[in-house]
N, C-alpha and C. Protein backbone atom coordinates (compact mmCIF):
# COMPACT_ATOMS: atom_id res chain seq x y z
N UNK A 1 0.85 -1.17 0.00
CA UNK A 1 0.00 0.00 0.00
C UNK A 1 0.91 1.24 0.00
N UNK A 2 0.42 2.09 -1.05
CA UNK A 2 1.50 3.21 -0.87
C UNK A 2 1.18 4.17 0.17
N UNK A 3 1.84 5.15 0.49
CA UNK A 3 1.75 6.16 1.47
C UNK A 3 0.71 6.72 0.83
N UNK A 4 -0.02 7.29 0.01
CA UNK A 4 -1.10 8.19 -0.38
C UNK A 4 -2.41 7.34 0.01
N UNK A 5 -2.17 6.12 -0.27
CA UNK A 5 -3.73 4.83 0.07
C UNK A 5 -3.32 4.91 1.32
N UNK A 6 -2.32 5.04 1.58
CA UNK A 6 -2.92 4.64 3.56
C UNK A 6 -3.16 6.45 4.29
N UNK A 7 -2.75 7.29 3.83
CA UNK A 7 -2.99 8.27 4.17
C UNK A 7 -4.70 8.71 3.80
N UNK A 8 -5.57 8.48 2.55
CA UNK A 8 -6.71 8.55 2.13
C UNK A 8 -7.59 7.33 3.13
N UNK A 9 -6.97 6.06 3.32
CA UNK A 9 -7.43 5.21 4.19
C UNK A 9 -7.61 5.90 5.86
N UNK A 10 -6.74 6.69 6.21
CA UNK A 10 -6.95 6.93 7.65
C UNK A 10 -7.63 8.26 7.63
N UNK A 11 -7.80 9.14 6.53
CA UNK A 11 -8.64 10.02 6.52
C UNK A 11 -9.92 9.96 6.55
N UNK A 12 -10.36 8.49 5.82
CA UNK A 12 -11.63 8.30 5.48
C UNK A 12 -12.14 7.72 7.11
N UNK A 13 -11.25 6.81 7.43
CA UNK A 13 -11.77 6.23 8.46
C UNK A 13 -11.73 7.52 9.73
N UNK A 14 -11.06 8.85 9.58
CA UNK A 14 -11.16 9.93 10.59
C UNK A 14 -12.58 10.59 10.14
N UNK A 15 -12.78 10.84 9.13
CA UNK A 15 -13.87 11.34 8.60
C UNK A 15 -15.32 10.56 9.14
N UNK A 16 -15.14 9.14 8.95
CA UNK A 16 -16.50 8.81 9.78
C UNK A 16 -16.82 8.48 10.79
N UNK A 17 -15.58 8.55 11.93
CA UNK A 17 -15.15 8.41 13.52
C UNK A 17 -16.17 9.98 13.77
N UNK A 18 -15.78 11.01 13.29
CA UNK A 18 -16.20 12.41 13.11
C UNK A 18 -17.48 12.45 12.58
N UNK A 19 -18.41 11.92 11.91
CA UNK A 19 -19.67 11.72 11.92
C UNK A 19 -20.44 10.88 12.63
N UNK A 20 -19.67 9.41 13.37
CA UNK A 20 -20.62 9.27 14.24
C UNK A 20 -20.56 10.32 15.10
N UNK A 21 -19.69 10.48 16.08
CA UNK A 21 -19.41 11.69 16.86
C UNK A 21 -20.67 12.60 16.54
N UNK A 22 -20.98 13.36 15.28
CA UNK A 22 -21.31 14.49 15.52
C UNK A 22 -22.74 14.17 15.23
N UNK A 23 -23.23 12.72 14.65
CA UNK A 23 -24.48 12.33 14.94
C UNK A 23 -25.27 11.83 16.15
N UNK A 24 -24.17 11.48 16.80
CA UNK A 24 -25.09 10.99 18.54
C UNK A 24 -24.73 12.33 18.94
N UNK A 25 -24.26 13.52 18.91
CA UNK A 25 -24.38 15.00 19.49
C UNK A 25 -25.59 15.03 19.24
N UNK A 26 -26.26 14.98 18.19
CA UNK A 26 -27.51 15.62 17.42
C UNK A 26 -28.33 14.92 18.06
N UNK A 27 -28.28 13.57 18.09
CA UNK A 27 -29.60 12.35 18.90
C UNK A 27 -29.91 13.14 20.10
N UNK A 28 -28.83 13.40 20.95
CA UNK A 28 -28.87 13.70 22.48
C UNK A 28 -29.46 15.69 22.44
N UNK A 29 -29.43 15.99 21.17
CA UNK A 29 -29.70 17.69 21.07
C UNK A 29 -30.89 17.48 21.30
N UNK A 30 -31.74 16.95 20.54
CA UNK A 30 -33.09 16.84 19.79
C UNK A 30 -33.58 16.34 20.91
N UNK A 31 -34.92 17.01 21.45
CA UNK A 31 -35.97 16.04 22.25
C UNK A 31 -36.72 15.60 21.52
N UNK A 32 -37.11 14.45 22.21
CA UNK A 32 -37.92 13.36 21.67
C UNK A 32 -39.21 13.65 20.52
N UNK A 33 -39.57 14.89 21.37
CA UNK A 33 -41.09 15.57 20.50
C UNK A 33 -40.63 15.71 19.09
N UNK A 34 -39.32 16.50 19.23
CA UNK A 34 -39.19 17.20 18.06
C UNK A 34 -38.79 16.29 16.84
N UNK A 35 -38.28 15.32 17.50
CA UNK A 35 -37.54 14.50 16.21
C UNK A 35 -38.33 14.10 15.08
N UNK A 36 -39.48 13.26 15.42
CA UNK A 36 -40.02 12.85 14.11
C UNK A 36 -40.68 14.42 13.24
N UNK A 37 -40.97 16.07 13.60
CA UNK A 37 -40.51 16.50 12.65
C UNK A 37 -39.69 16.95 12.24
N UNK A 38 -38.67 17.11 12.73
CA UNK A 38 -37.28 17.61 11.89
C UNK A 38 -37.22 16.57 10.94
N UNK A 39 -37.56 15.19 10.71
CA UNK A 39 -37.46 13.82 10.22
C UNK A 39 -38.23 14.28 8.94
N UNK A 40 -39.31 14.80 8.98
CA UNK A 40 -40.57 14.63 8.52
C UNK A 40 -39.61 16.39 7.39
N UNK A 41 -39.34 17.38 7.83
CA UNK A 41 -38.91 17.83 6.90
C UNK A 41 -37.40 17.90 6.23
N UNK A 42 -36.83 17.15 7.15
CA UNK A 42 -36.33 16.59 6.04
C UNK A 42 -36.58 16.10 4.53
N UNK A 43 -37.09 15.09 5.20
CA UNK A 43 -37.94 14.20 4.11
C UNK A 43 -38.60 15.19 2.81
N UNK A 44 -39.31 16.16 3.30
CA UNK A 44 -40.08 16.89 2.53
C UNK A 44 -38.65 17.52 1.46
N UNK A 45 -38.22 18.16 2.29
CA UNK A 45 -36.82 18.74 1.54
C UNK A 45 -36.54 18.23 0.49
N UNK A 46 -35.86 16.73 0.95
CA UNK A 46 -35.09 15.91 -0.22
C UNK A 46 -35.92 15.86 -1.05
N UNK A 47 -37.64 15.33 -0.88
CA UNK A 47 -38.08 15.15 -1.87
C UNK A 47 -38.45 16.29 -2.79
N UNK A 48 -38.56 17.39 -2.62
CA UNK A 48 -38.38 18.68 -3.46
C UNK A 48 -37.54 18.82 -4.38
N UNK A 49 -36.59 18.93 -3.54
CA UNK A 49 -34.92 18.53 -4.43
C UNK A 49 -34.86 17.54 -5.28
N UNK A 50 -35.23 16.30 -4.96
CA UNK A 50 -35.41 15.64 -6.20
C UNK A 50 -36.53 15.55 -7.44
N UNK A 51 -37.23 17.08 -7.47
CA UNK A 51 -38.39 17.28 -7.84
C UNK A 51 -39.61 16.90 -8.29
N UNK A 52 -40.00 16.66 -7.04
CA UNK A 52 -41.99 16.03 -6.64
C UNK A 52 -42.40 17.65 -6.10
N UNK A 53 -43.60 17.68 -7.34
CA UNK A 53 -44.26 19.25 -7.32
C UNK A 53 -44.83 19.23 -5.45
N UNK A 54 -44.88 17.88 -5.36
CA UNK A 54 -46.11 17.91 -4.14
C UNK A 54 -45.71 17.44 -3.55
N UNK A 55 -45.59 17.13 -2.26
CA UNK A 55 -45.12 16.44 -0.67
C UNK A 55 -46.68 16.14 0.14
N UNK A 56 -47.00 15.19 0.08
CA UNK A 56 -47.68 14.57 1.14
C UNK A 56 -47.43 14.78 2.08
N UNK A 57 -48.24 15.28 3.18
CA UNK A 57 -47.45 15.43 4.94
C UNK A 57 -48.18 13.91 5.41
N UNK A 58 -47.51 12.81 6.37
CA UNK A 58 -47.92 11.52 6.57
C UNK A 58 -48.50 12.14 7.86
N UNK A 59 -49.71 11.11 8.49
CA UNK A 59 -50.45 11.25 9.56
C UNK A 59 -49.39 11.27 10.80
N UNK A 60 -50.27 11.95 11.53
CA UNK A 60 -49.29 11.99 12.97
C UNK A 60 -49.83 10.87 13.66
N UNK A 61 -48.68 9.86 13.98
CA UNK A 61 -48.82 8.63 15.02
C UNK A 61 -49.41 9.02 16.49
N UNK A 62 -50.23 8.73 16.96
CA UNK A 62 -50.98 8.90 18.23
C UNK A 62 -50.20 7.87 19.08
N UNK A 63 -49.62 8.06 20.34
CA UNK A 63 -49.22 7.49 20.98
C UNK A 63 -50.53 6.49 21.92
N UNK A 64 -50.26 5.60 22.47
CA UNK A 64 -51.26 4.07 22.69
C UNK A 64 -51.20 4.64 24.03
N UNK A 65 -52.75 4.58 24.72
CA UNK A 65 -52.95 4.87 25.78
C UNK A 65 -53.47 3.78 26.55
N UNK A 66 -52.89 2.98 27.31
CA UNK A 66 -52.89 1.77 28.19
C UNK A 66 -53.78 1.76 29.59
């Protein structure tokens, strides 16, 4: 392996050490309420971007009362 593949090899593998990292920051940011919509526009986003004139908003899940 030359020095440039192992140097691109330990970058890549620093690069996604550094995204889990900065994705369980985000899990632990977000309260619980909020997550499924930040989720939800997301979703809407991408699908814009990949251009759908229209976005469906999906029903809100009712939590089960025991």
């Amino acid at each position: 392996m030359s020095l440039k593949e192992e140097a691109e090899r330990r970058i890549a593998g620093l690069i996604k050490r550094w995204d889990d990292f900065n994705c369980s920051l985000a899990d632990r940011a977000l309260p619980d309420n909020r997550r499924r919509t930040v989720s939800e526009l997301s979703l809407q986003d991408k699908a814009l971007k990949a251009g759908q004139k229209a976005v469906k908003k999906r029903a809100k899940k009712t939590p089960n009362k025991s």
